[in-house]
Protein backbone atom coordinates (compact mmCIF):
# COMPACT_ATOMS: atom_id res chain seq x y z
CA UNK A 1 0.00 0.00 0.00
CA UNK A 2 1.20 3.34 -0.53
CA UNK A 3 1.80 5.88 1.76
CA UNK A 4 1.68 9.46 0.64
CA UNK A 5 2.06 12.88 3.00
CA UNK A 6 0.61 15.57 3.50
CA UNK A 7 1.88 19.12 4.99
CA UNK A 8 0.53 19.85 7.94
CA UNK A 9 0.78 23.01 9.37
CA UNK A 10 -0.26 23.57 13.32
CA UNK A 11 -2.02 26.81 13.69
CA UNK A 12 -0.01 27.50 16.95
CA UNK A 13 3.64 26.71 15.33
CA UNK A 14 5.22 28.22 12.34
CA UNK A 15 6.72 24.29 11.56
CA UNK A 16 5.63 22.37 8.64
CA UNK A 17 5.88 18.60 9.35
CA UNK A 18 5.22 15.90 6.98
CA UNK A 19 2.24 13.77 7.87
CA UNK A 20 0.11 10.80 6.36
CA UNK A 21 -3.61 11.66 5.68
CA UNK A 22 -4.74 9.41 8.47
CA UNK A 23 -2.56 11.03 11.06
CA UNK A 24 -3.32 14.74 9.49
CA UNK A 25 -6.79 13.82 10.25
CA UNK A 26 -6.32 13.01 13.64
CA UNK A 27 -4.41 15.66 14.12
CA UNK A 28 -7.13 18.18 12.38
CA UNK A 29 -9.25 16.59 15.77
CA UNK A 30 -6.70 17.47 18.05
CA UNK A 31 -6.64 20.87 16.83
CA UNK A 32 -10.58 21.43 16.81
CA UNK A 33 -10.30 20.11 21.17
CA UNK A 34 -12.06 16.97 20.12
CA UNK A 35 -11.56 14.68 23.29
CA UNK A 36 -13.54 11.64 22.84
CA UNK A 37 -15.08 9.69 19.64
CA UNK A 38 -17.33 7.12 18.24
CA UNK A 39 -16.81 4.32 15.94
CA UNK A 40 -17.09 1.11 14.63
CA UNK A 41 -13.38 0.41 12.28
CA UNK A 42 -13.54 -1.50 9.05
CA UNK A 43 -11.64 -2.15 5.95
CA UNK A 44 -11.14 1.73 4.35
CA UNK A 45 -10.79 3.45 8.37
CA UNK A 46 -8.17 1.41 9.22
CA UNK A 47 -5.61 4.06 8.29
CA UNK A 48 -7.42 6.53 10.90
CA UNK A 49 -7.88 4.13 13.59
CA UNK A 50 -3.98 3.08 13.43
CA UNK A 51 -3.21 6.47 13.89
CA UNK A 52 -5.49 7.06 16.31
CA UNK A 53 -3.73 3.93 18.48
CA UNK A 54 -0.79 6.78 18.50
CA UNK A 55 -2.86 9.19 20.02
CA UNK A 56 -5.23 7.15 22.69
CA UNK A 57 -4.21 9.21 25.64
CA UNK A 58 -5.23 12.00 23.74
CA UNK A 59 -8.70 11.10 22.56
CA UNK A 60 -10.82 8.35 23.99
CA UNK A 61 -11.95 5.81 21.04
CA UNK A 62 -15.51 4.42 22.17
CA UNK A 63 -16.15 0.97 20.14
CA UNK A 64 -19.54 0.64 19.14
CA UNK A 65 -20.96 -2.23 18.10
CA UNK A 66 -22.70 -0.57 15.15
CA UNK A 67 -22.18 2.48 13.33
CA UNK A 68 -25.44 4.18 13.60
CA UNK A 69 -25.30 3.71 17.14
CA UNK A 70 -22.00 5.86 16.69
CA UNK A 71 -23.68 8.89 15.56
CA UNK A 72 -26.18 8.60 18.20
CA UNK A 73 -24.04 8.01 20.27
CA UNK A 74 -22.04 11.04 19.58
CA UNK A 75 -25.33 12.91 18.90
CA UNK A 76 -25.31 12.28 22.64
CA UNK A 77 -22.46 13.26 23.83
CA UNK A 78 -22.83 16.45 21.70
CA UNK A 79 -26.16 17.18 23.71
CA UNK A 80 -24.78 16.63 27.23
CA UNK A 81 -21.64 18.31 27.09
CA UNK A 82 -22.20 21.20 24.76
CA UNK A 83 -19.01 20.03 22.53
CA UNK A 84 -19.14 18.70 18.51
CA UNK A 85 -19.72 14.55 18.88
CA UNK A 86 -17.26 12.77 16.23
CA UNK A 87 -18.10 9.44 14.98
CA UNK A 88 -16.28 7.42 12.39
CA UNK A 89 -16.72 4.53 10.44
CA UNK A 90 -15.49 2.55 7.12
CA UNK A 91 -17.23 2.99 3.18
CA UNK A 92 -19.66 1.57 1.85
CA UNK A 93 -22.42 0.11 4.23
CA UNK A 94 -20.60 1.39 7.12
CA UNK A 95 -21.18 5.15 5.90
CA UNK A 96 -24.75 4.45 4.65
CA UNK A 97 -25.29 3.57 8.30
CA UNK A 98 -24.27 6.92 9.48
CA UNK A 99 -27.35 8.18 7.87
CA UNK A 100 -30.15 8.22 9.92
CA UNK A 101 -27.99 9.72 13.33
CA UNK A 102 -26.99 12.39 10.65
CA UNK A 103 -30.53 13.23 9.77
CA UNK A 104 -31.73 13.08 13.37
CA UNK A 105 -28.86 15.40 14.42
CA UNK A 106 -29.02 17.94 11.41
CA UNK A 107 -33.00 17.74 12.31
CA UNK A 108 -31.92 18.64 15.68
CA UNK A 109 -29.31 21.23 15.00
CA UNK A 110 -26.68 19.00 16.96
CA UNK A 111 -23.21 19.67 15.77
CA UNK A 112 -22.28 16.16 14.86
CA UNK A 113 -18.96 15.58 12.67
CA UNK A 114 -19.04 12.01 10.81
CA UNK A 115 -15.82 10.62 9.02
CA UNK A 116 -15.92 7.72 6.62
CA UNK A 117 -13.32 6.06 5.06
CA UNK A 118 -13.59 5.31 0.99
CA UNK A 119 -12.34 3.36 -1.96
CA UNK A 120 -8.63 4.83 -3.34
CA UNK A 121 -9.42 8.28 -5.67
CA UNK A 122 -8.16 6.08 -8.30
CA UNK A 123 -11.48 4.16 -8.18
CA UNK A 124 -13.91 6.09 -7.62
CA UNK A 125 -16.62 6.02 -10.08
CA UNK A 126 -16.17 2.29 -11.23
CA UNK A 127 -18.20 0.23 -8.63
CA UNK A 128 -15.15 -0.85 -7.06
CA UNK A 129 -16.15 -3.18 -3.27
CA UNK A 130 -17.80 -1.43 -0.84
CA UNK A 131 -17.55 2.31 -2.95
CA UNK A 132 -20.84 4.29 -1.76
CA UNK A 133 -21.87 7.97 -3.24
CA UNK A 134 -21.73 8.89 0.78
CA UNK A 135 -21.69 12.62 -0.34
CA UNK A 136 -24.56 12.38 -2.70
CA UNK A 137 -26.41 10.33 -0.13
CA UNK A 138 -25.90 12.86 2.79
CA UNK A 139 -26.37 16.18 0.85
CA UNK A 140 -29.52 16.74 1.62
CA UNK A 141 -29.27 16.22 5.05
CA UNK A 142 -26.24 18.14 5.90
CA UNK A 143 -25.01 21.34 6.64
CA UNK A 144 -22.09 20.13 4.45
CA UNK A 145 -19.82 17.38 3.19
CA UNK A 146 -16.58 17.09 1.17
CA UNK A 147 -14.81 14.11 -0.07
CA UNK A 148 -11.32 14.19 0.17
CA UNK A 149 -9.72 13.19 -2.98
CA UNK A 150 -5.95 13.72 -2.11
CA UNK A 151 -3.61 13.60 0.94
CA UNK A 152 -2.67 17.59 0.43
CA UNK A 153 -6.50 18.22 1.38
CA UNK A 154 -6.42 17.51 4.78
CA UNK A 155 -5.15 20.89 6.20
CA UNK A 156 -7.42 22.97 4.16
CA UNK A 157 -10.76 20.82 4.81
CA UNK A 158 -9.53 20.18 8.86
CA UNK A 159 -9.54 23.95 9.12
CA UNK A 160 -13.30 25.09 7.23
């Protein structure tokens, strides 16, 4: 598998230092004062949730044992304690399950962040195993979405 980097630039440091996309994302999290997070990992996540391994003292991982009960779960957690609820899960059928907690949550103006992984850019579009339309799926019921295409995006989408 290939690794590529991205630059990552911390907001409170000048220093550029060369990153994967999985640990820019976690880092984007770390940045934002995310603490805790819910998920179930599969196949295209993997890359996040090795990272996150890294960074467990850091943020607390809570396994669930499905992925919609992720985003309720974090819809949750959102509610209680005032903060954005995270929850993450793989492509495919693990991001079409996302979909209900996201409507509920956008229905309820709960700030709810979702991350899925997805097929390699290089196969997007040709039906490739477990490759989902999650953005054209969740348009409608989000504030908004973006797919990240390449490694360099991280930064720039971490800091909308």
């Amino acid at each position: 598998m290939e690794v590529k980097t991205a630059s990552f630039e911390k907001l409170a440091t000048p220093a550029t230092t060369t990153v994967s996309g999985a640990e820019a994302v976690i880092k984007c999290l770390l940045e934002e004062g995310v603490e805790t997070i819910y998920g179930y990992p599969g196949g295209a996540i993997m890359p996040v949730y090795d990272e996150l391994y890294k960074y467990q003292k850091e943020i607390h991982h809570v396994l669930t044992r499905h992925e919609q009960g992720a985003t309720h779960a974090a819809q949750g957690y959102a509610r209680v304690t005032g903060k954005v609820g995270v929850a993450v899960a793989t492509s495919g059928p693990g991001a079409t399950n996302l979909v209900t907690g996201i409507a509920d949550a956008q229905i309820d103006s709960t700030p709810l962040v979702c991350i899925t992984g997805q097929v390699g850019s290089h196969l997007l579009g040709s039906d490739a195993f477990q490759e989902t339309d999650i953005v054209g799926i969740s348009t409608p019921i989000t504030k908004w979405n973006y797919q990240i295409t390449k490694t360099e995006e991280n930064p720039d989408i971490c800091l909308l």
